[in-house]
Protein backbone atom coordinates (compact mmCIF):
# COMPACT_ATOMS: atom_id res chain seq x y z
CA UNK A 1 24.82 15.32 28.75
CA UNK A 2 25.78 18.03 25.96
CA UNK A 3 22.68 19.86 24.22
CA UNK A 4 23.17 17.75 21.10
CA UNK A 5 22.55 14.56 23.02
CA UNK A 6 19.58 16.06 24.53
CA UNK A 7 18.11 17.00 21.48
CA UNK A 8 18.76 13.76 19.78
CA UNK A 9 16.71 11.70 23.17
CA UNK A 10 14.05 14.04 22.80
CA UNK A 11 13.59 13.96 18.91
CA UNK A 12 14.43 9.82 19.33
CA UNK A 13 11.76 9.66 22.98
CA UNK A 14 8.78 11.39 21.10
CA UNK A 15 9.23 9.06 18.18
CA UNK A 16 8.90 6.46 20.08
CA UNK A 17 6.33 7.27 22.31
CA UNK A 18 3.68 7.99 19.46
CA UNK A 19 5.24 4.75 18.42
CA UNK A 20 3.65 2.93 21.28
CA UNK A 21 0.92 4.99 21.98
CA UNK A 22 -0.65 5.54 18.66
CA UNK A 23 1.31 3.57 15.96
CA UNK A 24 -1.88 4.17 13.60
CA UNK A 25 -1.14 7.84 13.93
CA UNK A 26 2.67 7.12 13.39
CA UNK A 27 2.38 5.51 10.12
CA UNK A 28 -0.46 7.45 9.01
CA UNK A 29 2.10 10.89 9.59
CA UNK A 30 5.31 8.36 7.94
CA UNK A 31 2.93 7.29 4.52
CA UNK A 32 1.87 11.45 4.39
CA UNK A 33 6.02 11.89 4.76
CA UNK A 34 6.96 9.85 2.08
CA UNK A 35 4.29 10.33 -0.22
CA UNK A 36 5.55 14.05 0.03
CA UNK A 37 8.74 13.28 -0.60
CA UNK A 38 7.87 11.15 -3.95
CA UNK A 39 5.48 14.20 -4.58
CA UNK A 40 8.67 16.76 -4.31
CA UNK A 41 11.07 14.25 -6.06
CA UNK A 42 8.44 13.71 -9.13
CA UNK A 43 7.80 17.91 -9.27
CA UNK A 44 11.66 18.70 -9.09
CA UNK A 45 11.84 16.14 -11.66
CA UNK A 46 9.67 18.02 -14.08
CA UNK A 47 10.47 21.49 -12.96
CA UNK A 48 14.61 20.74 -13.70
CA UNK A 49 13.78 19.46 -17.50
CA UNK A 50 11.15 22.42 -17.98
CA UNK A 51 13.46 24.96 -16.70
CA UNK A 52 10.75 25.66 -13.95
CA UNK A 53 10.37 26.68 -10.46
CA UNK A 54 10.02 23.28 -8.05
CA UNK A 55 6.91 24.48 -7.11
CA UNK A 56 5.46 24.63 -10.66
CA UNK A 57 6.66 21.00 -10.77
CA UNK A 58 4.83 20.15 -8.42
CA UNK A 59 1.78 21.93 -9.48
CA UNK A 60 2.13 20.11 -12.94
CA UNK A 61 2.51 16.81 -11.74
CA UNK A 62 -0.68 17.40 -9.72
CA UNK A 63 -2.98 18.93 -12.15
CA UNK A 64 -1.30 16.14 -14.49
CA UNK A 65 -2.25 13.42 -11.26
CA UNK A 66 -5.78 14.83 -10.92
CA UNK A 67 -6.13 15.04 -14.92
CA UNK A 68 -4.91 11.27 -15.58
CA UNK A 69 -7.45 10.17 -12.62
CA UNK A 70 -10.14 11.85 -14.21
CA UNK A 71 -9.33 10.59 -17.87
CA UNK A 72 -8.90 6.91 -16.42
CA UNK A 73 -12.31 7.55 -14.49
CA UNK A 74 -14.12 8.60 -17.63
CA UNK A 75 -13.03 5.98 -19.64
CA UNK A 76 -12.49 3.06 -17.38
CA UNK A 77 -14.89 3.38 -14.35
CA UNK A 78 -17.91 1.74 -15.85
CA UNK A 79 -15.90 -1.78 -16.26
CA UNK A 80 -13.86 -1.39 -13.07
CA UNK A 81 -17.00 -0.64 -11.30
CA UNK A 82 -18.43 -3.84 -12.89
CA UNK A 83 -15.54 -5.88 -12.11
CA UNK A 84 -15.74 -4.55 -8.16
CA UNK A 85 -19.88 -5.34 -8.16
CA UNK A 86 -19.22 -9.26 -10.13
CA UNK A 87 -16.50 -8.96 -6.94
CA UNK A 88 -18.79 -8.69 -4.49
CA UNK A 89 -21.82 -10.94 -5.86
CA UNK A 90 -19.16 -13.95 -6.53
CA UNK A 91 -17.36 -13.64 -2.82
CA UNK A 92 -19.82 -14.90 -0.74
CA UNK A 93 -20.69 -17.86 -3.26
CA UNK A 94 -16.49 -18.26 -3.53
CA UNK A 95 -16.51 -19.14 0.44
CA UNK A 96 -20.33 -20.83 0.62
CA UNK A 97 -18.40 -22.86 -2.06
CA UNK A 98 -15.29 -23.53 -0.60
CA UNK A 99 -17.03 -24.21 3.04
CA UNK A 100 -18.98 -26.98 0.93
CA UNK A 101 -15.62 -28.21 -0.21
CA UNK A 102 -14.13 -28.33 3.43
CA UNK A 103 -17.06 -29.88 5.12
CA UNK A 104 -16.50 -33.12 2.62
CA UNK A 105 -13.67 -34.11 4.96
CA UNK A 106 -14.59 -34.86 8.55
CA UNK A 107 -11.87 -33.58 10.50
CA UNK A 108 -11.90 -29.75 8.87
CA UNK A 109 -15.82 -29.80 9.33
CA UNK A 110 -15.35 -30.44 13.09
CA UNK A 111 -12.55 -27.96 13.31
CA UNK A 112 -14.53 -25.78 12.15
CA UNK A 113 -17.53 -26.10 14.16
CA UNK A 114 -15.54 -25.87 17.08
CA UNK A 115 -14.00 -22.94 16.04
CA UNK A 116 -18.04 -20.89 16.12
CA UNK A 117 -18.63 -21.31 12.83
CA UNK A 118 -22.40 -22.71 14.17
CA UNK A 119 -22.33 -18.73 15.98
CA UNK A 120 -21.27 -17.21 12.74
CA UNK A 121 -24.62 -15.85 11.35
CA UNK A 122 -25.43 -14.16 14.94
CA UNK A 123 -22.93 -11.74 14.62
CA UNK A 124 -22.94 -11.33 11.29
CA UNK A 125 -24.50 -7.61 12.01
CA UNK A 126 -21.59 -6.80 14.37
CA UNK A 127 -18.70 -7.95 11.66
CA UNK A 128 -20.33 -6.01 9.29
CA UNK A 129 -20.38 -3.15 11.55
CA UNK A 130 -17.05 -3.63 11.97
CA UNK A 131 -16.00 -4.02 8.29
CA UNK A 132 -17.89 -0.83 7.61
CA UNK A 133 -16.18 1.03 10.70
CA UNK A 134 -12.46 -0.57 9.64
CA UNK A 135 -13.75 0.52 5.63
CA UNK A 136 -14.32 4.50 6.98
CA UNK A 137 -11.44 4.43 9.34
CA UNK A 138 -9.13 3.58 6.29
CA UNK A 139 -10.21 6.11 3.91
CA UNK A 140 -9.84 9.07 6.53
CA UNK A 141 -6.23 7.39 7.16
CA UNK A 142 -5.67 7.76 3.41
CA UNK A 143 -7.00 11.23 3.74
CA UNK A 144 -4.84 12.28 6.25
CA UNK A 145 -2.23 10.90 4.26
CA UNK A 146 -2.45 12.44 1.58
CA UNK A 147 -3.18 15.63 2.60
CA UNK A 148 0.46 15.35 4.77
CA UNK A 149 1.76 14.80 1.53
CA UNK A 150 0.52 17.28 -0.75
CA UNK A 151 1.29 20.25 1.96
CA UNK A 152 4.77 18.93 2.42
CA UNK A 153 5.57 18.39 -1.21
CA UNK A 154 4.04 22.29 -1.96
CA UNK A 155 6.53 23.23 1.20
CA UNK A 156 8.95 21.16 2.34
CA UNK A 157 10.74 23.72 4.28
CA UNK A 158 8.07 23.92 7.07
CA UNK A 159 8.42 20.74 7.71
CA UNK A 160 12.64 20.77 7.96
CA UNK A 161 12.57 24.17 9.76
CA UNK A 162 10.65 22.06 12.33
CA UNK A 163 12.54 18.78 12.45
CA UNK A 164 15.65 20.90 12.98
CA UNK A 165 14.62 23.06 15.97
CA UNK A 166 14.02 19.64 17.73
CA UNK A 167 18.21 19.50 17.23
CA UNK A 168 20.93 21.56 19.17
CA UNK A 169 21.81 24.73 17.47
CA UNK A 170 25.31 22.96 16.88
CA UNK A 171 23.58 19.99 15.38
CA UNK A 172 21.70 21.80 13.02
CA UNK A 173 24.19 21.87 9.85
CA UNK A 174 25.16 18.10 10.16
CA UNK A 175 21.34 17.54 10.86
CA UNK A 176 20.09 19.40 7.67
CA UNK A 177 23.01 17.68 5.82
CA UNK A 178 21.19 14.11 7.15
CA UNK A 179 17.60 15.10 5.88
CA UNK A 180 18.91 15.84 2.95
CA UNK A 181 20.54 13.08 2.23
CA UNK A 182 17.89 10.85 3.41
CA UNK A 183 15.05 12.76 1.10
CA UNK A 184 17.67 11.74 -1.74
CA UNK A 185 17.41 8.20 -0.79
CA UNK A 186 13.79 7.62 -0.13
CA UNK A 187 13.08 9.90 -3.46
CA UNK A 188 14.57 7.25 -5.25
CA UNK A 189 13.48 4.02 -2.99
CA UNK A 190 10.14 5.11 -3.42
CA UNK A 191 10.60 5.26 -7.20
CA UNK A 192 11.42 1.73 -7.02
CA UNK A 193 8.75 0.86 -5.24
CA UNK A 194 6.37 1.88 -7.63
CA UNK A 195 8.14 0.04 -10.64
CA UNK A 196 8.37 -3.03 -8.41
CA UNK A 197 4.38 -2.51 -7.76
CA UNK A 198 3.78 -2.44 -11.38
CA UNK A 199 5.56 -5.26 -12.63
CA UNK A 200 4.21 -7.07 -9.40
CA UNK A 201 0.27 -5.96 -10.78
CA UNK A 202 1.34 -6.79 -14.04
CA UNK A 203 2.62 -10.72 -13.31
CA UNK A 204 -0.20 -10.99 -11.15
CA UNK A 205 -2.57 -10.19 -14.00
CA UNK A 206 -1.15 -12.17 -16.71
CA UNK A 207 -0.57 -15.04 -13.93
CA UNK A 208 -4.14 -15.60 -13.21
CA UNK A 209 -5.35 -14.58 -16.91
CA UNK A 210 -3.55 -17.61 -18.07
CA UNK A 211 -4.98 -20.00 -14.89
CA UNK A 212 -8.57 -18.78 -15.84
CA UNK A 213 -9.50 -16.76 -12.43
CA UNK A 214 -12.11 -14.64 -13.13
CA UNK A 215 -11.65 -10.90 -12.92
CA UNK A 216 -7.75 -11.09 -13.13
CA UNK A 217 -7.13 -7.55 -14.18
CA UNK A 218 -9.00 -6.87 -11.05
CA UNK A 219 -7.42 -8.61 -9.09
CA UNK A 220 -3.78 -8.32 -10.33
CA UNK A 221 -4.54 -4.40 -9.44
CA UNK A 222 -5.32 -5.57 -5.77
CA UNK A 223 -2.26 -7.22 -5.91
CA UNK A 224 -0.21 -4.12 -7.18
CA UNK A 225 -1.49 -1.87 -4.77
CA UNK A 226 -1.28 -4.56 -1.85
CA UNK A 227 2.66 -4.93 -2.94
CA UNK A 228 3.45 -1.36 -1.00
CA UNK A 229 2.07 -3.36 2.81
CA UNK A 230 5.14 -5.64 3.85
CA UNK A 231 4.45 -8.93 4.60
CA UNK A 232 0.41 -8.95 5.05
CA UNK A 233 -0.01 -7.10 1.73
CA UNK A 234 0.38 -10.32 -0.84
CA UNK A 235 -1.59 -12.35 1.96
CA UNK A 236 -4.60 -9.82 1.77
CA UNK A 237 -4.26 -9.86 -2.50
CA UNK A 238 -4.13 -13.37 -2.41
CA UNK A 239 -7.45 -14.38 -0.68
CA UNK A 240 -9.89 -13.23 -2.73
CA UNK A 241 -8.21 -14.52 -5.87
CA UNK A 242 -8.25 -17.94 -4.19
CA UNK A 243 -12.03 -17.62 -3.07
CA UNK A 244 -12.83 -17.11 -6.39
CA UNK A 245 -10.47 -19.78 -8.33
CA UNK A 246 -11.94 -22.13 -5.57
CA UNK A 247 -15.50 -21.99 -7.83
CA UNK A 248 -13.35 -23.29 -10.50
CA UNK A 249 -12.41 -26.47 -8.68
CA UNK A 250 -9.00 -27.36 -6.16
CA UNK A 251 -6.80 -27.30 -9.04
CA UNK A 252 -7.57 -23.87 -10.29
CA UNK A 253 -6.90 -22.67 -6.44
CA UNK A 254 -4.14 -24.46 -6.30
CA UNK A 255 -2.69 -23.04 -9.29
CA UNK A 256 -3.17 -19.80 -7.81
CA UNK A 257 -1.61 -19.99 -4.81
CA UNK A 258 1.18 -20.86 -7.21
CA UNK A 259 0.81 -17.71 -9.41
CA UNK A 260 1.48 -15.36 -5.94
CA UNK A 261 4.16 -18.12 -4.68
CA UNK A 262 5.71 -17.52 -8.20
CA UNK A 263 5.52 -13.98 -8.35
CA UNK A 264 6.32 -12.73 -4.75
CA UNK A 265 9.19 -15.24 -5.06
CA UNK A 266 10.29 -13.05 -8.06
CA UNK A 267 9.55 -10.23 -5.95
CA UNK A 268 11.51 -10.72 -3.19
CA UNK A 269 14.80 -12.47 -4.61
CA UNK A 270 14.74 -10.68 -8.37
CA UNK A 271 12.55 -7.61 -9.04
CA UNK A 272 12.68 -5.57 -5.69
CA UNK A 273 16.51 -5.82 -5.18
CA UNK A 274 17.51 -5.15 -8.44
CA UNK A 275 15.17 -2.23 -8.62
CA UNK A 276 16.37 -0.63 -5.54
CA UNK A 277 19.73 -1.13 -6.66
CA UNK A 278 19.67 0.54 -9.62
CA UNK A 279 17.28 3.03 -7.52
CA UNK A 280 19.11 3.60 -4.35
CA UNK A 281 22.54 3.24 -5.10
């Protein structure tokens, strides 16, 4: 087995061992990764039509981040913060109402007493335990996240010096010609991504505006931010949005389900692929 092979099992073994043993950890260091590498890709951006250093690119395009955040803050945080309490005073009336709704028919009312929902109010201390533990655990995730991403956006090198002492000495050149090619491509894949978030928040909005949800800029936001988690992230955006167009009667939930069937339909066969086409390419 040459050197280079070696390396490459070794680099390939401890991926997937914190794979298996901590895949929280895994994706947690992978988001961190790629947010850096949007980070860089944004700052080199700036810095090549300013004639500046990459690394006052990047420190524009933070102090322009932390700027917009605090601007947006200042003049928007009062009504988001409104929307997010109405959120959380109409949810539990949302399900109370749609339980109501369920227990009309017989067969869904003993499904779901069999299922503990008689048990539900004993625990309720424990799930909200839970919730708050799952809440904390989240936001030190993002932390870590995005503190991975910041340090590798301000120096990149450190973290390619690394990835290429994990490779053969005779590896090394074809290896640094790989990472570079592959910061190229998710540069630009995760500029689609954002534009395919957007328009995805955007729909959303307008979608449930026009069915008569309540709090659809809200919630079209949830469903923006939601559009970066594969698969479970239009799932999670959807419930609430249903729980609350369920107060307005089956029809307006109905209608809802429609609005995300309609828009990660778009999504998925129109928006995304002809993004990262014109992206990735």
């Amino acid at each position: 087995m040459t050197r280079r092979q070696t390396s490459l099992a070794v680099l390939g073994g401890g991926v997937l061992a914190l794979l298996v043993l901590s895949p929280s950890a895994f994706f947690v260091i992978f988001a961190g990764l790629l947010l850096g590498v949007g980070i860089s890709g944004a700052g080199q951006w700036i810095a090549d039509r300013a004639g500046l250093g990459r690394g006052w690119g990047v420190a524009i395009l933070l102090l322009g981040i932390l700027a917009a955040a605090v601007l947006v803050s200042l003049l928007f945080a009062p009504a988001i913060a409104e929307q997010i309490d109405e959120l959380t005073r109409t949810l539990p009336t949302a399900v109370e109402s749609l339980r109501t709704r369920l227990e009309q028919y017989e067969w869904l009312d003993r499904l779901i007493s069999s299922g503990g929902g008689a048990s539900l109010p004993e625990g309720t201390g424990a799930a909200a335990a839970g919730a708050l533990f799952s809440v904390l655990g989240a936001g030190a995730n993002i932390l870590i996240a995005l503190a991975i991403g910041i340090y590798g956006a301000i120096s990149p090198g450190i973290y390619r010096r690394g990835l290429l002492l994990l490779v053969a000495p005779s590896a090394r050149s074809r290896a640094e010609e790989v990472i570079a090619a592959s910061v190229k491509v998710l540069r630009r894949w995760f500029g689609a991504q954002l534009v395919s978030m957007a328009v995805v928040g955007v729909l959303t909005t307008i979608g449930l505006w026009l069915v008569g949800v309540p709090l659809a800029p809200l919630l079209g936001l949830i469903a923006g931010l939601l559009g970066f988690v594969p698969n479970i992230g239009p799932i999670l955006s959807a419930v609430p949005a249903v729980l609350l167009a369920s107060t307005q009667g089956g029809t307006a939930a109905l209608l809802t389900v429609g609005v995300f069937l309609v828009v990660q339909a778009l999504e998925s066969y129109l928006i995304t692929p002809k993004v990262q086409q014109d992206q990735v390419s």
